[in-house]
Structures are given as C-alpha cells and as structure tokens.
PDB file of N, CA and C in Angstrom:
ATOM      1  N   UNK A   1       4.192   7.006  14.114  1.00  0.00           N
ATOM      2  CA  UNK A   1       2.763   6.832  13.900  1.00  0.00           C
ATOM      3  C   UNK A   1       2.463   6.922  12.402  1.00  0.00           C
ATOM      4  N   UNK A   2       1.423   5.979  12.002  1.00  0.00           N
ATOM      5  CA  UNK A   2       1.385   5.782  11.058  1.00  0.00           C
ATOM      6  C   UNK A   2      -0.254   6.750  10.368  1.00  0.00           C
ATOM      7  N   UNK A   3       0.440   7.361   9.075  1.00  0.00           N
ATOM      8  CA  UNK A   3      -1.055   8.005   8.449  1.00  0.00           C
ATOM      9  C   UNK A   3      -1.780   7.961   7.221  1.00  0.00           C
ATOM     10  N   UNK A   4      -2.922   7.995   6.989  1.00  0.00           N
ATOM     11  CA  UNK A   4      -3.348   7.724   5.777  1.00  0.00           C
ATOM     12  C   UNK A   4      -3.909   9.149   4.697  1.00  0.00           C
ATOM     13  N   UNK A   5      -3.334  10.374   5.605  1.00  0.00           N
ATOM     14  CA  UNK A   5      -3.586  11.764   4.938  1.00  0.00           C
ATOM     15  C   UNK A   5      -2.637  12.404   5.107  1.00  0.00           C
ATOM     16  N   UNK A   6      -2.348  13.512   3.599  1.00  0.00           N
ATOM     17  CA  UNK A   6      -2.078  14.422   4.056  1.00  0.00           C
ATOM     18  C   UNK A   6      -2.716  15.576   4.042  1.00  0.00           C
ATOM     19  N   UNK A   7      -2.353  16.639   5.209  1.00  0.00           N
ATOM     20  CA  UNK A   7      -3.340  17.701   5.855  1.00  0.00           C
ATOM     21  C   UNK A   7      -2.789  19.046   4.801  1.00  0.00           C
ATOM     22  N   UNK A   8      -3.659  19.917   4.020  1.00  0.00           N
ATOM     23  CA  UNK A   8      -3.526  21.301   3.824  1.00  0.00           C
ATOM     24  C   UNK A   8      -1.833  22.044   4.749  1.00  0.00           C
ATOM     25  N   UNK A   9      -1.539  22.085   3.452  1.00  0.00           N
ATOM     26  CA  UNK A   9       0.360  23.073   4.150  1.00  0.00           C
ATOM     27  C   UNK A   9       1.042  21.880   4.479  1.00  0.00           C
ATOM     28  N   UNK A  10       0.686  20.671   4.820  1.00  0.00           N
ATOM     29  CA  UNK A  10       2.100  19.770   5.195  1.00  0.00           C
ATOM     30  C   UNK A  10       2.529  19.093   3.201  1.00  0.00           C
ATOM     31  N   UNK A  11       3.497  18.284   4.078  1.00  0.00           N
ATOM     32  CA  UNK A  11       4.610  18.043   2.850  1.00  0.00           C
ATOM     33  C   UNK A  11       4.935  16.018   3.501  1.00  0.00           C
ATOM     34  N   UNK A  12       5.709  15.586   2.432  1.00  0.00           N
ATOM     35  CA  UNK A  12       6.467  14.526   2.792  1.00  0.00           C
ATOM     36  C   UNK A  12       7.601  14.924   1.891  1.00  0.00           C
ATOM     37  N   UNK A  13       8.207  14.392   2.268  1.00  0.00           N
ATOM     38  CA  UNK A  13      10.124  14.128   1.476  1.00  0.00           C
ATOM     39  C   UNK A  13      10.543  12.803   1.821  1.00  0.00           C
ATOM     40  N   UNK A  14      11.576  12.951   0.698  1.00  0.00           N
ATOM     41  CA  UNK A  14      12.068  11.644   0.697  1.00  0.00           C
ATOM     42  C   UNK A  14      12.185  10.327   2.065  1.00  0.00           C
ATOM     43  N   UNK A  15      11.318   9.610   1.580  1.00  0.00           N
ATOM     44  CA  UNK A  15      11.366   8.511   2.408  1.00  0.00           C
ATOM     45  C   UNK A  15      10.208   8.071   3.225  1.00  0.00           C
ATOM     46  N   UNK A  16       9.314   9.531   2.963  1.00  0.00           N
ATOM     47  CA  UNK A  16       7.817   9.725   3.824  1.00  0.00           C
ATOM     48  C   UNK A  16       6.878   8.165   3.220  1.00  0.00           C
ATOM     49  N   UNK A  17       5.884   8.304   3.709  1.00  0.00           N
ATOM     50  CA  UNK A  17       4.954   7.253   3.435  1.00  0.00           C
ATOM     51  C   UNK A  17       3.802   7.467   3.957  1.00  0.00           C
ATOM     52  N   UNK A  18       2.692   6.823   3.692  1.00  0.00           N
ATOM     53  CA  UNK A  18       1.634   7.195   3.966  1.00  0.00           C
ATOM     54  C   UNK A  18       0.578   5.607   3.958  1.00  0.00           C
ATOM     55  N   UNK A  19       0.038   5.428   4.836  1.00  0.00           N
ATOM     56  CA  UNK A  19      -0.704   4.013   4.923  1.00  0.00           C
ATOM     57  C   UNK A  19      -2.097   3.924   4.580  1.00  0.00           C
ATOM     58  N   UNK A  20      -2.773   3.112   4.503  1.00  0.00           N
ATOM     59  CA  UNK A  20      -4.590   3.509   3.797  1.00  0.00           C
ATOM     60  C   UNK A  20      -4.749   2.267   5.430  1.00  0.00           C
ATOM     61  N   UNK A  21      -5.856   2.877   6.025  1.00  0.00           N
ATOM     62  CA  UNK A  21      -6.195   2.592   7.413  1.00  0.00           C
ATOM     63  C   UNK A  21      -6.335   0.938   7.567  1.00  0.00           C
ATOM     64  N   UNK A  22      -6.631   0.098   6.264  1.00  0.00           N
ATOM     65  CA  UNK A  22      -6.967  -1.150   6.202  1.00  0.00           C
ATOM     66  C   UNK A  22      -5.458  -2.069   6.444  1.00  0.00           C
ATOM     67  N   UNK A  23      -4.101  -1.013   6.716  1.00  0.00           N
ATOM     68  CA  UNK A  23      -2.692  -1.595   6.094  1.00  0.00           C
ATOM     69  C   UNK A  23      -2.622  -2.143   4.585  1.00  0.00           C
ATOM     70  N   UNK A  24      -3.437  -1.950   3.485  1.00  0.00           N
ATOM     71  CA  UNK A  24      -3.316  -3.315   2.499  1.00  0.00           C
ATOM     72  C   UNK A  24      -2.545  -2.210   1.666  1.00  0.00           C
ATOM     73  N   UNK A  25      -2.563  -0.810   1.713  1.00  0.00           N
ATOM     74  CA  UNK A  25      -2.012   0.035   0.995  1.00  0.00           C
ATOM     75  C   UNK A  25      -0.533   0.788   1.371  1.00  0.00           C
ATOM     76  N   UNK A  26       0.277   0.728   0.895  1.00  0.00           N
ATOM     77  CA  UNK A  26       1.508   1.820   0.739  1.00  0.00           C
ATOM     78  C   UNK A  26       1.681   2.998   0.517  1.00  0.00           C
ATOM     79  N   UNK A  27       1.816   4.217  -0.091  1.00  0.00           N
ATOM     80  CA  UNK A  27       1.994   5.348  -0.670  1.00  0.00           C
ATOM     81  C   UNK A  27       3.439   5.864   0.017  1.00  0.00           C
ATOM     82  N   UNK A  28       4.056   5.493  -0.830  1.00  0.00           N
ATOM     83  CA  UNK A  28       5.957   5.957  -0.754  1.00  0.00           C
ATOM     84  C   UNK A  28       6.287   6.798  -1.512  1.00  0.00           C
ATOM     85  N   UNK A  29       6.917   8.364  -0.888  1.00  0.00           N
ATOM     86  CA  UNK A  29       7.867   9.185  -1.936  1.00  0.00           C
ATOM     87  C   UNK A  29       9.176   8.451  -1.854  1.00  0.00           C
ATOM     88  N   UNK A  30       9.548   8.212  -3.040  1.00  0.00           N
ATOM     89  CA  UNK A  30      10.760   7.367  -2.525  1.00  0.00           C
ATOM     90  C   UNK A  30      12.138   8.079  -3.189  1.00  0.00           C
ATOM     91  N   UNK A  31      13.330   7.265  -2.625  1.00  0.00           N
ATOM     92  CA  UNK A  31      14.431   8.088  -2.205  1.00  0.00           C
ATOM     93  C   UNK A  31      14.773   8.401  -4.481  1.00  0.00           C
ATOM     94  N   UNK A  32      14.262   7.868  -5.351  1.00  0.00           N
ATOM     95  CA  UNK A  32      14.634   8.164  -6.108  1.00  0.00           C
ATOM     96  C   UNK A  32      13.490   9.207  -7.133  1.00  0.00           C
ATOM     97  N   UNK A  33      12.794   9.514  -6.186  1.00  0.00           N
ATOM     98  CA  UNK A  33      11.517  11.296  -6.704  1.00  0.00           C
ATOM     99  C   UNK A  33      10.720  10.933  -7.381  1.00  0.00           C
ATOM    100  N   UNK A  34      10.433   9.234  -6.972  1.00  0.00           N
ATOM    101  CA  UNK A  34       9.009   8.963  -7.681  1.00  0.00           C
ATOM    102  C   UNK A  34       8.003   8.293  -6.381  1.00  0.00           C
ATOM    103  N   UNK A  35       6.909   8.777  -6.812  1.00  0.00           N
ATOM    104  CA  UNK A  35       6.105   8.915  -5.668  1.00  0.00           C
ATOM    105  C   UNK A  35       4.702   7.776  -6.180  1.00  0.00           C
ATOM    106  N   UNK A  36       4.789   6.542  -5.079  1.00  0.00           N
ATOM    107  CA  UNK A  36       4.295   5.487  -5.707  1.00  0.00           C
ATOM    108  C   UNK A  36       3.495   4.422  -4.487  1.00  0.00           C
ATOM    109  N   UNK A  37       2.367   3.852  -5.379  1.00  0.00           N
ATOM    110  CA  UNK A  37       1.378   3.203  -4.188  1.00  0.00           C
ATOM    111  C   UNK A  37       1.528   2.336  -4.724  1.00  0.00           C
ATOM    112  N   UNK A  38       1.675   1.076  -3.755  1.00  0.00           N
ATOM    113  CA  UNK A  38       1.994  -0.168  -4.008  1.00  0.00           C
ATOM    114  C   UNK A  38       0.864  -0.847  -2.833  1.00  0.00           C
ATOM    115  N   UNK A  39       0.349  -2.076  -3.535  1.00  0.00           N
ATOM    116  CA  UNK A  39       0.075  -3.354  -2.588  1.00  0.00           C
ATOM    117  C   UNK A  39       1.105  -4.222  -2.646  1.00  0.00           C
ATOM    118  N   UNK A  40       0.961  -5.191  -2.794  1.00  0.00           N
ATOM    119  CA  UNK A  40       2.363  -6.258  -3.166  1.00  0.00           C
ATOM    120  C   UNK A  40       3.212  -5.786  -3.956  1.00  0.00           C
ATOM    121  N   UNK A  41       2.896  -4.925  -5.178  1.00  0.00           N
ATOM    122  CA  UNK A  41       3.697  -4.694  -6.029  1.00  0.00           C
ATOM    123  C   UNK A  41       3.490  -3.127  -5.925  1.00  0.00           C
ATOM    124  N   UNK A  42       3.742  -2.023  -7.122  1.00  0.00           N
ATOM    125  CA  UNK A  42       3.274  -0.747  -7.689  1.00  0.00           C
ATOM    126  C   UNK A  42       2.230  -1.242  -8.507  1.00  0.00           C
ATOM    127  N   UNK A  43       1.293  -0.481  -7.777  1.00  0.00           N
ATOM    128  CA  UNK A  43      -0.391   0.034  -8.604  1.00  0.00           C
ATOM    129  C   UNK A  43      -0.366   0.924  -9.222  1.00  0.00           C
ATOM    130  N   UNK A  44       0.119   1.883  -8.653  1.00  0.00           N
ATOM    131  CA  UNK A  44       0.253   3.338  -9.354  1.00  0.00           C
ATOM    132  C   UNK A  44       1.824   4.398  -8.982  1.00  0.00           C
ATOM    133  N   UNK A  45       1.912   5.378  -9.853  1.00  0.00           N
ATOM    134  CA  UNK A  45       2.942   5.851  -9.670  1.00  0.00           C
ATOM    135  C   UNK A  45       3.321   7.096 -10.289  1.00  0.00           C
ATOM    136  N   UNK A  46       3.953   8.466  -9.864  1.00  0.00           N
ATOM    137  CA  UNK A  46       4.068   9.574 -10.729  1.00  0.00           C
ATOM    138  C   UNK A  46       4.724   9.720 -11.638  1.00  0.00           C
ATOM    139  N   UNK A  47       5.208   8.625 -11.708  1.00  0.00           N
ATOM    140  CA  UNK A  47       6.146   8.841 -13.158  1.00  0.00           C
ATOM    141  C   UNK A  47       7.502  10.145 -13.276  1.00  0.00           C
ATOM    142  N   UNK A  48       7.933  10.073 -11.706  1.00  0.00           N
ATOM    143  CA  UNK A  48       8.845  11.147 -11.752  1.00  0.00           C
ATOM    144  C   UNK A  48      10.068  10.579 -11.057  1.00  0.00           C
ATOM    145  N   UNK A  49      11.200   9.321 -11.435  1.00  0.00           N
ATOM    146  CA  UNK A  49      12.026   9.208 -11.085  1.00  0.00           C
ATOM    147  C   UNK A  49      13.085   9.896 -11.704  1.00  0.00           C
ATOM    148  N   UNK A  50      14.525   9.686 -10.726  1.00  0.00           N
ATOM    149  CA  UNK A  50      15.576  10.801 -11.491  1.00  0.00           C
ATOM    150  C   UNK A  50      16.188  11.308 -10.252  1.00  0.00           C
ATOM    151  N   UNK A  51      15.753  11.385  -9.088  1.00  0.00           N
ATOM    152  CA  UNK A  51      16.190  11.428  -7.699  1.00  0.00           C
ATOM    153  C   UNK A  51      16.226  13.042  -7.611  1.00  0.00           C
ATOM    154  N   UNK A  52      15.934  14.003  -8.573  1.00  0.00           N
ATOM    155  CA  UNK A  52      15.964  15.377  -8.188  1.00  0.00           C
ATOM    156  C   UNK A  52      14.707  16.122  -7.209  1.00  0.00           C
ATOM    157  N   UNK A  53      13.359  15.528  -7.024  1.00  0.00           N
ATOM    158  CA  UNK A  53      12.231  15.962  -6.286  1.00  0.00           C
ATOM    159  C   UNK A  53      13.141  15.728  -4.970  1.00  0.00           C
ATOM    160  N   UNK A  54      12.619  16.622  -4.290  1.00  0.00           N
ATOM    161  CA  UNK A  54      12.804  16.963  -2.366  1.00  0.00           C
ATOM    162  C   UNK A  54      11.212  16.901  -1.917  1.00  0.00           C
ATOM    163  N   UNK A  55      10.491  17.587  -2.401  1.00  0.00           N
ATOM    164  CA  UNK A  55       9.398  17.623  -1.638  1.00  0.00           C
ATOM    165  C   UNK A  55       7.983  17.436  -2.316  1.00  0.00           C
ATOM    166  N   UNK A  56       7.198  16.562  -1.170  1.00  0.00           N
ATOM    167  CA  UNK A  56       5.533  16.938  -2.422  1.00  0.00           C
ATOM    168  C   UNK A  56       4.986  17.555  -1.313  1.00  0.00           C
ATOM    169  N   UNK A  57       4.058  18.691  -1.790  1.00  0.00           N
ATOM    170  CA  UNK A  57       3.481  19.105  -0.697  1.00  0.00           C
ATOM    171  C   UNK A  57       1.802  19.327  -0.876  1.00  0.00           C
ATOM    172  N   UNK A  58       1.003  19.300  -0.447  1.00  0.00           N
ATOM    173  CA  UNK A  58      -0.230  19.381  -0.159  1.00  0.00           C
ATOM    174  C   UNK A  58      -0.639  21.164  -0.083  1.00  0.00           C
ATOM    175  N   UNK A  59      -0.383  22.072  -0.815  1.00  0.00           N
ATOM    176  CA  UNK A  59      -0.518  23.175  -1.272  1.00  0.00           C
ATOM    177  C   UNK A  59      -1.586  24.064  -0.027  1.00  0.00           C
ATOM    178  N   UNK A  60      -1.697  24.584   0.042  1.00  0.00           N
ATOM    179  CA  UNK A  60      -2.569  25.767   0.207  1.00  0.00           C
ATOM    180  C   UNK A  60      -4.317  26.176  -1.027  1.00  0.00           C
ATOM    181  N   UNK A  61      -3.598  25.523  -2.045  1.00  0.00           N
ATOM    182  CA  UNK A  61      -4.657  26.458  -2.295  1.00  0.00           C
ATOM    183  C   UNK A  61      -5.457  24.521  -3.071  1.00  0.00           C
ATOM    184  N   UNK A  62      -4.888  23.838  -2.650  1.00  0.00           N
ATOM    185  CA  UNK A  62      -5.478  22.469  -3.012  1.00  0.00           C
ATOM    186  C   UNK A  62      -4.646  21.396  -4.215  1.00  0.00           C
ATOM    187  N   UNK A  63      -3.312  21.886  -4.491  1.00  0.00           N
ATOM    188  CA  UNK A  63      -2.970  21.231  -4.822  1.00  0.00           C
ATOM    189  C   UNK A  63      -1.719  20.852  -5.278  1.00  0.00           C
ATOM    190  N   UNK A  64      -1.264  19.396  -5.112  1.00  0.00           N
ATOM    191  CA  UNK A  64      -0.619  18.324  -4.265  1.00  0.00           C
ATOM    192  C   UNK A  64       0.571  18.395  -5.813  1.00  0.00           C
ATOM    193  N   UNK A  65       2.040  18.806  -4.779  1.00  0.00           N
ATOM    194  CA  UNK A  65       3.004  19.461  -6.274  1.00  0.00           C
ATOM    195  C   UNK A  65       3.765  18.900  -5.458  1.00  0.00           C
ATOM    196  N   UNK A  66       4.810  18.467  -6.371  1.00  0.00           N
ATOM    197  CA  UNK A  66       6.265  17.865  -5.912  1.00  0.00           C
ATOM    198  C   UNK A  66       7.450  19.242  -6.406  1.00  0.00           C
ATOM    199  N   UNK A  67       8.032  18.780  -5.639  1.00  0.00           N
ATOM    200  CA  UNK A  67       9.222  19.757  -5.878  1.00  0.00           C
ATOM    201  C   UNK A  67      10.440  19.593  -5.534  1.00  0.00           C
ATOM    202  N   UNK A  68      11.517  20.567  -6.602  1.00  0.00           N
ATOM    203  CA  UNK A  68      13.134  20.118  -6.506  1.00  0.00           C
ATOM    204  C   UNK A  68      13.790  21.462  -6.605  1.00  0.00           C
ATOM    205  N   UNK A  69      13.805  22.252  -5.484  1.00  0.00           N
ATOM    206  CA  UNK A  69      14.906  23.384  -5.209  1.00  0.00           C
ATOM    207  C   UNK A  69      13.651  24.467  -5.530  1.00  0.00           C
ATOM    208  N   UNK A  70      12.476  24.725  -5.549  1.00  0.00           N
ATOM    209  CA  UNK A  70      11.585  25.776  -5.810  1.00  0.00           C
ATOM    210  C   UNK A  70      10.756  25.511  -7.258  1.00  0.00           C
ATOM    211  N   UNK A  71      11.416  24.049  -8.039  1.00  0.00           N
ATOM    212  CA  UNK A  71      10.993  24.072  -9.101  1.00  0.00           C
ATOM    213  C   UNK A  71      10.019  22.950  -9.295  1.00  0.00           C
ATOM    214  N   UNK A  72       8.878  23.394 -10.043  1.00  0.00           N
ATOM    215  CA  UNK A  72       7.799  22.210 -10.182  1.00  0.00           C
ATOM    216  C   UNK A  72       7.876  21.189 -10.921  1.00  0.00           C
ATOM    217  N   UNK A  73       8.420  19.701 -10.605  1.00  0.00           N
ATOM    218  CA  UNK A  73       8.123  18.615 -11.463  1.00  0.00           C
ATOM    219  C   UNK A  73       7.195  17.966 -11.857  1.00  0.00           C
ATOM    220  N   UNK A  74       6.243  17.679 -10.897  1.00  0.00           N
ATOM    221  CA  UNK A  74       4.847  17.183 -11.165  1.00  0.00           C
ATOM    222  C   UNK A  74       4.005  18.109  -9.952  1.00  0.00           C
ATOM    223  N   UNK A  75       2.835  17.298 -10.476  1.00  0.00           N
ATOM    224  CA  UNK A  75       1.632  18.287  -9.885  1.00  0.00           C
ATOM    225  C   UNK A  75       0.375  17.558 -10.089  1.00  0.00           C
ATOM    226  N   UNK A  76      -1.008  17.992  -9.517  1.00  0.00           N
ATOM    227  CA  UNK A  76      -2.755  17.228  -9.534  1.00  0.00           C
ATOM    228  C   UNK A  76      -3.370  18.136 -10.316  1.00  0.00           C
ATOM    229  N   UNK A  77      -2.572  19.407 -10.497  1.00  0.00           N
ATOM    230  CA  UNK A  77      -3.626  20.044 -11.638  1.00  0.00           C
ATOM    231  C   UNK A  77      -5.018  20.941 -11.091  1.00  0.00           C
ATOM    232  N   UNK A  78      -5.223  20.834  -9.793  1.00  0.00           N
ATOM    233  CA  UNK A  78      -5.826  20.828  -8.808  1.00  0.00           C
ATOM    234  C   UNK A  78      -6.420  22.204  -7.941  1.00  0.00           C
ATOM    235  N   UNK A  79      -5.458  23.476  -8.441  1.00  0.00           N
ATOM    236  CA  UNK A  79      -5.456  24.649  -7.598  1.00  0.00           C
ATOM    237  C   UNK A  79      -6.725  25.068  -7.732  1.00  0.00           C
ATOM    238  N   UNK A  80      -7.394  25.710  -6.392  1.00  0.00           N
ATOM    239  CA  UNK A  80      -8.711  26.176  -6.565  1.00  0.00           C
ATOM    240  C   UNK A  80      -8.272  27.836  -6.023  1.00  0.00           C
ATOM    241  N   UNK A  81      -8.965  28.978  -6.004  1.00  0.00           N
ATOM    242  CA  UNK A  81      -8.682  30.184  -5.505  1.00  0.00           C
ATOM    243  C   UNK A  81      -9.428  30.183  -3.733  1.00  0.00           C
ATOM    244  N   UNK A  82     -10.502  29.478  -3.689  1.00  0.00           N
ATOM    245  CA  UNK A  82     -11.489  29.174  -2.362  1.00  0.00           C
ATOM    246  C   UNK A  82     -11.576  28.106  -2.103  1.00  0.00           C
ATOM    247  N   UNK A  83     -10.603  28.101  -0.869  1.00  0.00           N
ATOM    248  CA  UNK A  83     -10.093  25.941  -0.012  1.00  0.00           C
ATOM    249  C   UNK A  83     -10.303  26.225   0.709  1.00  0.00           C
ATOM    250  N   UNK A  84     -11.496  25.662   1.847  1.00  0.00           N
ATOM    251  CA  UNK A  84     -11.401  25.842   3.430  1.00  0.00           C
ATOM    252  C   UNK A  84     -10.330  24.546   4.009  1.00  0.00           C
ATOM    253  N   UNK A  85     -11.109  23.215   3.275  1.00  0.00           N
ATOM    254  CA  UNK A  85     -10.387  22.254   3.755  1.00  0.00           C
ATOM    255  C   UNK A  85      -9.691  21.363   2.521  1.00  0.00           C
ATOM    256  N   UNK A  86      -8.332  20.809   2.675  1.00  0.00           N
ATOM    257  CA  UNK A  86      -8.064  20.201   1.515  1.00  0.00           C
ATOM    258  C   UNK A  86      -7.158  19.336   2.077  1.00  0.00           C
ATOM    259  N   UNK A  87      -7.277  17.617   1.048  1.00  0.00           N
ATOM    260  CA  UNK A  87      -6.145  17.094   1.881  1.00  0.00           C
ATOM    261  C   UNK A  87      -5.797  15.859   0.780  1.00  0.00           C
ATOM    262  N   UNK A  88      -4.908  14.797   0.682  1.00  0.00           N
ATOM    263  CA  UNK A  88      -4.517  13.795   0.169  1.00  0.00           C
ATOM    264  C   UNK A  88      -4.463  12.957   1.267  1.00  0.00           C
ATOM    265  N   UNK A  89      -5.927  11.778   0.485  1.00  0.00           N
ATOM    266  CA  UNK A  89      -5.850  10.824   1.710  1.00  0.00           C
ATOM    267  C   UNK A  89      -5.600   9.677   0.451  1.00  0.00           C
ATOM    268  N   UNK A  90      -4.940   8.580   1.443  1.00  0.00           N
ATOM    269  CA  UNK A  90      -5.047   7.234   0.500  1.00  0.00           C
ATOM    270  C   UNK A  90      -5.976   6.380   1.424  1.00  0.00           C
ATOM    271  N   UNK A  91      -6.609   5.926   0.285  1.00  0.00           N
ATOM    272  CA  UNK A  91      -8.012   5.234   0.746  1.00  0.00           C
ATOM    273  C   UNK A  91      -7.985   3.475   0.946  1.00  0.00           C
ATOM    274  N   UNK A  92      -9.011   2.944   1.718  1.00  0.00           N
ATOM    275  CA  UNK A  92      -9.057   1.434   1.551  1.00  0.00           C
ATOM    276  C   UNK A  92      -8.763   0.320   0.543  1.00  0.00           C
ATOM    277  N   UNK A  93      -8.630   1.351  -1.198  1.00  0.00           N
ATOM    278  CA  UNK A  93      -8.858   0.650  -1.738  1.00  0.00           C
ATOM    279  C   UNK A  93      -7.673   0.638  -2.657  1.00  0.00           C
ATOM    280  N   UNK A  94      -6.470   1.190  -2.237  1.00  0.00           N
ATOM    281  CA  UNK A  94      -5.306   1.861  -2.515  1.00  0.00           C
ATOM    282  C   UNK A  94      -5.371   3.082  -3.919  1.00  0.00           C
ATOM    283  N   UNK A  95      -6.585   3.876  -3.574  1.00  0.00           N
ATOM    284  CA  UNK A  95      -6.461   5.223  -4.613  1.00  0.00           C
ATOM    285  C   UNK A  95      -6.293   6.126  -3.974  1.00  0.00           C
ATOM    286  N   UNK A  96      -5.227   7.079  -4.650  1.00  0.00           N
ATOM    287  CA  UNK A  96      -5.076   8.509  -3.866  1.00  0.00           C
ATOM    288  C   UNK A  96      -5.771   9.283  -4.105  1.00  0.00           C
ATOM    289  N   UNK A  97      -6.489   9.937  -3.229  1.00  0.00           N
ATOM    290  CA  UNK A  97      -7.315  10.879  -3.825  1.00  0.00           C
ATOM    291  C   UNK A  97      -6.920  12.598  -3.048  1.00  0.00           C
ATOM    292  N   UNK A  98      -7.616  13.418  -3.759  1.00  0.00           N
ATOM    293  CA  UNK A  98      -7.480  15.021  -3.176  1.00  0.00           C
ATOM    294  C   UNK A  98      -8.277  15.310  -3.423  1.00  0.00           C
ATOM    295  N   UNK A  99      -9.054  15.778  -1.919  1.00  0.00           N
ATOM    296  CA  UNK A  99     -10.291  16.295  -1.710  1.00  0.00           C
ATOM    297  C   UNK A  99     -10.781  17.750  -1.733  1.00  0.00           C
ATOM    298  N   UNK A 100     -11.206  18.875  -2.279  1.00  0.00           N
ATOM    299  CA  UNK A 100     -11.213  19.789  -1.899  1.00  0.00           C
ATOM    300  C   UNK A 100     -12.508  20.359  -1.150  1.00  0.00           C
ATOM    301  N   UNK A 101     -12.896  20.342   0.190  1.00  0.00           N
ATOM    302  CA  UNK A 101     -14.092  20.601   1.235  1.00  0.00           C
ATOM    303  C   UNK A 101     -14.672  19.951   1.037  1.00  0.00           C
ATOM    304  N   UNK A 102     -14.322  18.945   1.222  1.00  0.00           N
ATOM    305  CA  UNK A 102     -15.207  17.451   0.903  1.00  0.00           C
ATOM    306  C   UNK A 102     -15.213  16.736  -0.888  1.00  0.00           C
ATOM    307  N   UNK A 103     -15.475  17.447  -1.449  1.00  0.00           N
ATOM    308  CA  UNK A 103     -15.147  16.633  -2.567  1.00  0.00           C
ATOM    309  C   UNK A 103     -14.147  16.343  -3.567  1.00  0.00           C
ATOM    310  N   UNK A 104     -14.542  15.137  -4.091  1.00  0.00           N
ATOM    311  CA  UNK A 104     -12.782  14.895  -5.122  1.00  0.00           C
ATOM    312  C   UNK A 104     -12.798  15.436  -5.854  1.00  0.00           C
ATOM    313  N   UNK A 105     -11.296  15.804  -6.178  1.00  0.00           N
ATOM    314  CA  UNK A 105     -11.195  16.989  -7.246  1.00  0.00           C
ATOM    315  C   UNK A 105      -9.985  16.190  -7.843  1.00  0.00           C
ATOM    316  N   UNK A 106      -8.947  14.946  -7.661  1.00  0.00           N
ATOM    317  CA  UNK A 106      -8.387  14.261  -8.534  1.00  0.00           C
ATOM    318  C   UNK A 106      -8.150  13.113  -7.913  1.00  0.00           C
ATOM    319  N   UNK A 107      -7.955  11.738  -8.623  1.00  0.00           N
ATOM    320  CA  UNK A 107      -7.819  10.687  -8.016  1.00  0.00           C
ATOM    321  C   UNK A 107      -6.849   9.924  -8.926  1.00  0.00           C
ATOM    322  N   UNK A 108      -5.792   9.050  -8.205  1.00  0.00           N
ATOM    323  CA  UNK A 108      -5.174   8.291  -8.981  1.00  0.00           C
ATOM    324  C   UNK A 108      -6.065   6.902  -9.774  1.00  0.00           C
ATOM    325  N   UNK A 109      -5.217   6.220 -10.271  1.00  0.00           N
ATOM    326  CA  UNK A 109      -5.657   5.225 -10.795  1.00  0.00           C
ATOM    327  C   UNK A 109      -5.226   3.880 -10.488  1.00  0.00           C
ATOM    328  N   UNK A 110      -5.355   2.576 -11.109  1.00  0.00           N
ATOM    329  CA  UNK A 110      -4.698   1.498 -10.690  1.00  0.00           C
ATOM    330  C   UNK A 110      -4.263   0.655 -11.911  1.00  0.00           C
ATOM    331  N   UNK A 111      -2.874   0.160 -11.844  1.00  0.00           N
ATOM    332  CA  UNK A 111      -2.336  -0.593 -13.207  1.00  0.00           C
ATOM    333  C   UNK A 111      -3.242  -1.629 -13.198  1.00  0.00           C
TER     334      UNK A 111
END
C-alpha cells in the first residue's frame, strides 16, 4: 500500500518511498542515502549520497533526521519541545513538507 505521509515515531530505510495522492509525485530514500522527490526527473533532493544513512525518521519531537549507526547526517532543523501531532507528508504538488499540529514548520523546494 501505497503512502503519501509520514506519521510521528515512524521511519523509512533504504528503499522506502512515499507517493503524493495525485501519483504525479515520488519521494525515494534511496539505496545510496540520498533522499529524493522526483516527477519525471529529481525536483528536489537531500544532498546526502555516500550510501552510509540507514534511516530517516519522523522524530518525536517534530523533526525529520536521517541517520547512519546513531549518527546524524542530515536533518529539517525542526525540533519543537510541545508536538501533539507531527508528520511528513508529500503533497500534490511534489513539496515535502513537515507539519507541526497543523502547521508548516519546513518545506522542501523545487529545482
């Protein structure tokens, strides 16, 4: 099954993906630890290849960190101390965004 969020405490790893509800969008961690939204091509992208990331995860306290053995490679910059709800959705229009209780608190961009 296919999704266009991720939920508070979950994660993707290598190979995960994530769809924007319209299909026109991608969002791939991919097998070499760069984590990237594509339409036809890459729109956007973390700029973290090198194949050492294992995991990005959708934090607890709001924000959305990749990681390789406990250690932080990238990150949204994002942590709040008070999250009821928080999540990374990719949207219709292929931007990622992270919401914290409704509002955005970082959004990607598009080449």
């Amino acid at each position: 099954m296919s999704r266009n969020f991720l939920c508070m405490n979950s994660e993707l790893t290598k190979g995960d993906f994530l769809i924007s509800n319209n299909g026109e969008y991608k969002a791939v961690f991919q097998e070499d630890g760069n984590f990237v939204v594509y339409e036809w091509k890459p729109i956007w992208q973390s700029n973290t290849p090198g194949g050492t990331a294992r995991r990005l995860i959708m934090q607890e306290d709001c924000n959305l960190v990749m990681y390789d053995d406990g250690q932080c490679l990238w990150h949204t910059n994002t942590h709040h101390s008070q999250v009821k709800v928080c999540r990374l959705t990719l949207r219709n229009d292929g931007i990622l965004v992270v919401e914290n209780d409704g509002t955005d608190v970082w959004k990607s961009s598009k080449k």
